[in-house]
C-alpha atoms as a PDB file:
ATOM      1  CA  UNK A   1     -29.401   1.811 -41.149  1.00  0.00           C
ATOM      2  CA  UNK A   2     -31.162   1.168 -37.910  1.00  0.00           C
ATOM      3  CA  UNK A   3     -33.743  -1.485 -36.888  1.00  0.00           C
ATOM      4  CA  UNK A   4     -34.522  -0.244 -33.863  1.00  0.00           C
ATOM      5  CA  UNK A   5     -38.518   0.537 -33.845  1.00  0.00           C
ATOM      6  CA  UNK A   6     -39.893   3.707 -31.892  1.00  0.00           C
ATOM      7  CA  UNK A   7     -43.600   2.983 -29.495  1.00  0.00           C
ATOM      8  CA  UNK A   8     -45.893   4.628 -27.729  1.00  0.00           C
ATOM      9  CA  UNK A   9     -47.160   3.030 -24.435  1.00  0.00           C
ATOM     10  CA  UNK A  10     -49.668   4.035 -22.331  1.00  0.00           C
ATOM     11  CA  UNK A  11     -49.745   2.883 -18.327  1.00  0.00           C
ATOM     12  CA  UNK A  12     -50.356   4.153 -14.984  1.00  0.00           C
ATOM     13  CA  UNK A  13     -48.132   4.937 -12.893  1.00  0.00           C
ATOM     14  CA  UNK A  14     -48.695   3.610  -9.316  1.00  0.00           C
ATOM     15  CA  UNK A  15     -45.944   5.642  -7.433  1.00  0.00           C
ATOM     16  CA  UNK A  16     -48.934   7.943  -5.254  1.00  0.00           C
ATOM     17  CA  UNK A  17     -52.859   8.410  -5.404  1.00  0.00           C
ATOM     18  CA  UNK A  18     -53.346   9.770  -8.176  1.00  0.00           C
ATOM     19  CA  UNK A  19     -52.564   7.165 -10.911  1.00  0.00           C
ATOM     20  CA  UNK A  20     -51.243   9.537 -13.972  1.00  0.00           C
ATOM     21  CA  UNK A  21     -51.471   8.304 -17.451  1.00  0.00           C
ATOM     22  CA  UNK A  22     -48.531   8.127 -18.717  1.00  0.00           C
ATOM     23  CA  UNK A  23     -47.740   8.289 -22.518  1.00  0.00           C
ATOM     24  CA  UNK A  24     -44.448   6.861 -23.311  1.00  0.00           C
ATOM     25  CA  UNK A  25     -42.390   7.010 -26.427  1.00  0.00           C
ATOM     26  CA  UNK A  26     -39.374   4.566 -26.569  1.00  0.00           C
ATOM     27  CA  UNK A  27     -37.047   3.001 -28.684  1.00  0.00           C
ATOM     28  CA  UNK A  28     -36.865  -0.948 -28.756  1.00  0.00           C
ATOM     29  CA  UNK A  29     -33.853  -2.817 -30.763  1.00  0.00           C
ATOM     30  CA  UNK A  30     -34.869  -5.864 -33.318  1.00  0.00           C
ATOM     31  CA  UNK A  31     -34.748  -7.813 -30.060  1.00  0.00           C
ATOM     32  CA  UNK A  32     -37.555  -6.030 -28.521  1.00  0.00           C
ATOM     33  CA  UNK A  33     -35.296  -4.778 -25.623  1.00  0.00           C
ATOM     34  CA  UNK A  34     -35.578  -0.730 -24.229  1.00  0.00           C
ATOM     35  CA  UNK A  35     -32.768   1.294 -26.304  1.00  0.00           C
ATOM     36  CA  UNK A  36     -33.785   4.215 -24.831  1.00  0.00           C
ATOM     37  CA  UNK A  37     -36.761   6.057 -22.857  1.00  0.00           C
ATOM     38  CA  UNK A  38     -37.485   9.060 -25.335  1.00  0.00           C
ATOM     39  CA  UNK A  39     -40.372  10.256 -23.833  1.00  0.00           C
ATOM     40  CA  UNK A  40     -42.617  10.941 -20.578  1.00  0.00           C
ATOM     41  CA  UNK A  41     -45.986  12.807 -20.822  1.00  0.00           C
ATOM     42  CA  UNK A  42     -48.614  13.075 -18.581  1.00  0.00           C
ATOM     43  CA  UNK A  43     -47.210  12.793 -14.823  1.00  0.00           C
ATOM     44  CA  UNK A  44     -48.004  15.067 -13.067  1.00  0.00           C
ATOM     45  CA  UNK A  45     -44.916  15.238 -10.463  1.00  0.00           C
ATOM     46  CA  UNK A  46     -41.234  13.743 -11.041  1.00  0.00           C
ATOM     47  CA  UNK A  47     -42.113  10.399  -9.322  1.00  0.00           C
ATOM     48  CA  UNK A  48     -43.858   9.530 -12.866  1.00  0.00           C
ATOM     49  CA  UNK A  49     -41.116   9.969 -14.925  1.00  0.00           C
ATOM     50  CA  UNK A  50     -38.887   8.208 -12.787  1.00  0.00           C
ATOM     51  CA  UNK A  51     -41.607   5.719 -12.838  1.00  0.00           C
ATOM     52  CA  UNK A  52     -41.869   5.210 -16.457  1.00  0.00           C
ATOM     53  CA  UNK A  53     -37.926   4.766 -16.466  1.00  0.00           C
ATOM     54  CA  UNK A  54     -37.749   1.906 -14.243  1.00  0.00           C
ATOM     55  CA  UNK A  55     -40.756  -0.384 -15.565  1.00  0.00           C
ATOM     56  CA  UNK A  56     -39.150  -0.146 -18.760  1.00  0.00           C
ATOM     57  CA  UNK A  57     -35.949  -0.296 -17.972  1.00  0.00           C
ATOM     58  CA  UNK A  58     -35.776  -3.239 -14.875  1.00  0.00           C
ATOM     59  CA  UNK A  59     -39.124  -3.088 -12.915  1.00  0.00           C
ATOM     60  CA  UNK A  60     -39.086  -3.850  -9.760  1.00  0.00           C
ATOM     61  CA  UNK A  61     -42.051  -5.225  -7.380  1.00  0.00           C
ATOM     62  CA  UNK A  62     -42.453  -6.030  -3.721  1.00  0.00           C
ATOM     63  CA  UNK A  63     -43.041  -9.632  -3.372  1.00  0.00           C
ATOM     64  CA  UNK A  64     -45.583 -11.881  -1.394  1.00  0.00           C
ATOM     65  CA  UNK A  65     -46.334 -14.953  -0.581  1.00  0.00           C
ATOM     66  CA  UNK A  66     -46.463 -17.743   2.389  1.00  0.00           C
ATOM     67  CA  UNK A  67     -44.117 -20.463   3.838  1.00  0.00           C
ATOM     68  CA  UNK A  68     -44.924 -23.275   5.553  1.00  0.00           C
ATOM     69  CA  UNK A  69     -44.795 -23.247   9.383  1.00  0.00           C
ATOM     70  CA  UNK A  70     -43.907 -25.791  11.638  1.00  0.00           C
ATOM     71  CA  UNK A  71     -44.962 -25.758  15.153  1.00  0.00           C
ATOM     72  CA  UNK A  72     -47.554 -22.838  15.030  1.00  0.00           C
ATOM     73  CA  UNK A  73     -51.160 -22.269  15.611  1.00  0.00           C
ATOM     74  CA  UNK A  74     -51.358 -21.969  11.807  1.00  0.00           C
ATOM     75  CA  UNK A  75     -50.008 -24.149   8.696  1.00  0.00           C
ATOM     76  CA  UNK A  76     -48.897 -20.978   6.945  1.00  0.00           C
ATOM     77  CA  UNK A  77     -47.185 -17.708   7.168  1.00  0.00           C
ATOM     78  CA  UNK A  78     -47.755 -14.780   5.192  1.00  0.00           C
ATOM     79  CA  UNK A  79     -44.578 -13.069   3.721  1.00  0.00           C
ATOM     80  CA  UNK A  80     -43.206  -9.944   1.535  1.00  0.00           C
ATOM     81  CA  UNK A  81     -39.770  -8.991   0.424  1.00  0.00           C
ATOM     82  CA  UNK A  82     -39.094  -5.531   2.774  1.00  0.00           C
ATOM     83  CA  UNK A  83     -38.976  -3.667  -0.296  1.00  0.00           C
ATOM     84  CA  UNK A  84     -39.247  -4.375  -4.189  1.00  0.00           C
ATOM     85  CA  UNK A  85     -36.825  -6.399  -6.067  1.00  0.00           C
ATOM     86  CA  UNK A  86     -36.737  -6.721  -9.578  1.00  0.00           C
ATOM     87  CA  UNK A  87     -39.277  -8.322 -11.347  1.00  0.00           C
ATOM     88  CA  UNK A  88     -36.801 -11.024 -13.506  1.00  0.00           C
ATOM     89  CA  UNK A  89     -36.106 -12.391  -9.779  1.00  0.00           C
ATOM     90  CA  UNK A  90     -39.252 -13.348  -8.577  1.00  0.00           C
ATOM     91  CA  UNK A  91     -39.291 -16.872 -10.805  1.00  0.00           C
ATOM     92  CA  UNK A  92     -36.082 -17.567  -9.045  1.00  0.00           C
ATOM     93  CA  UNK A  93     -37.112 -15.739  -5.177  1.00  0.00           C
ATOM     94  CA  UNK A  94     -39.899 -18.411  -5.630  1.00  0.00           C
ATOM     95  CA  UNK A  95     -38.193 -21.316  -6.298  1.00  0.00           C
ATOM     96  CA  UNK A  96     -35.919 -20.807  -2.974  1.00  0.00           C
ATOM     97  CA  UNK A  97     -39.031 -19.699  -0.860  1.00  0.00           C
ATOM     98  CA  UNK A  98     -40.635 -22.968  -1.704  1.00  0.00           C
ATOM     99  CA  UNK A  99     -38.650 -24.949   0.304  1.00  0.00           C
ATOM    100  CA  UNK A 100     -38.676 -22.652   3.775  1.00  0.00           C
ATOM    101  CA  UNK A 101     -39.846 -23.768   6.581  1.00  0.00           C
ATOM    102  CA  UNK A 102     -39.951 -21.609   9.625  1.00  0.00           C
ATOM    103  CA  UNK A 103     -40.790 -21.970  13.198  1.00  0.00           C
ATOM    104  CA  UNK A 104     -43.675 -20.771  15.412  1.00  0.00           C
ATOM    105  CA  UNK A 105     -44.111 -18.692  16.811  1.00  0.00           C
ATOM    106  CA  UNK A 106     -42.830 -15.510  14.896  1.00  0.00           C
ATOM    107  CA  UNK A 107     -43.963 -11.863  14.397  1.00  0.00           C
ATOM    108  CA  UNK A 108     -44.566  -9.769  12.305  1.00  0.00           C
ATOM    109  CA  UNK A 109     -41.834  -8.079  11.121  1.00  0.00           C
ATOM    110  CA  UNK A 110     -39.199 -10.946  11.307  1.00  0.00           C
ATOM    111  CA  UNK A 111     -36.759 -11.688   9.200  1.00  0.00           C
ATOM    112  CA  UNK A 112     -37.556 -15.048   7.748  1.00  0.00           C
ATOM    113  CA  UNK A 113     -35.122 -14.733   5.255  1.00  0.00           C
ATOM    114  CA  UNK A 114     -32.155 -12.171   4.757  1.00  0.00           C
ATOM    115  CA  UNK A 115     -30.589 -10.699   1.881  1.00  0.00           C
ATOM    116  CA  UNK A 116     -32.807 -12.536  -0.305  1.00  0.00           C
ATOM    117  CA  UNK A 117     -30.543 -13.760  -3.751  1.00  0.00           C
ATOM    118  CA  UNK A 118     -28.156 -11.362  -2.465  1.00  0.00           C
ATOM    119  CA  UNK A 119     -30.252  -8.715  -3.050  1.00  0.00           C
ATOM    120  CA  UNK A 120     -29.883  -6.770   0.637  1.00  0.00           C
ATOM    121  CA  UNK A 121     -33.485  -6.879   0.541  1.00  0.00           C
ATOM    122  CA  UNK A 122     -35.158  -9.395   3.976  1.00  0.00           C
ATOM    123  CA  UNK A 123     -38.100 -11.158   3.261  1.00  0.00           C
ATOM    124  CA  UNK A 124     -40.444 -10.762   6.364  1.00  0.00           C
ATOM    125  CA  UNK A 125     -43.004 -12.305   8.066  1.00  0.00           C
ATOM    126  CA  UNK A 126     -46.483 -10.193   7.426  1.00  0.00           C
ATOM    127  CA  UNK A 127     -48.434 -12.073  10.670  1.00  0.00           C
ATOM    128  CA  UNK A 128     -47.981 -13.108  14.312  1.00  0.00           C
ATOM    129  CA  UNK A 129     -48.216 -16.761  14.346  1.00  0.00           C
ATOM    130  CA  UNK A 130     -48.083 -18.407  17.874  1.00  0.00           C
END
């Protein structure tokens, strides 16, 4: 006999403008982890299903936050990962971007830090600082 429990969530997904409800059925083990996405309703193009898969499955998010500068015409620098990463990394993303230190000036657009936890994702600088 199985103990997995079946729920509906409802969220939006953020993939384009126009926000789409989505209801979700899926099936969580005793553990509370994603079995399996069962269903997708109320996207209304590909991109939400997709969507729904991934936030439930291993969301991912672009982050940002600063660094501290040395040097610069500022005492901090704005920064986001190029692209998303997952979610369960940012605790650990922040704990190593804590301790950088770059040096002015920089662009925007920099690398500031590559292949962030090995993740081929940069984080970059979001500001000119001179």
């Amino acid at each position: 006999m199985s103990t997995n429990a079946i729920e509906t969530l409802q969220f939006n997904c953020t993939t384009c403008p126009s926000e789409c409800l989505l209801t979700v059925e899926v099936e969580r083990s005793a553990d509370g982890a994603v079995v399996e996405v069962r269903s997708v309703i109320g996207n209304s193009c590909p991109r939400g299903d997709k969507f729904a898969h991934q936030e439930l499955t291993c969301p991912m998010r672009v982050l940002t936050t600063t660094v501290a500068v040395s040097g610069g015409d500022e005492a901090l620098l704005p920064v986001r990962t190029a692209d998303a990463i997952p979610l369960a990394l940012h605790a650990q993303a922040m704990d190593l971007i804590r301790g950088l230190v770059v040096n002015a000036p920089i662009r925007m657009g920099d690398v500031v830090l590559p292949n962030l936890l090995d993740t081929n994702i940069n984080l970059v600088a979001s500001m000119d600082i001179e």
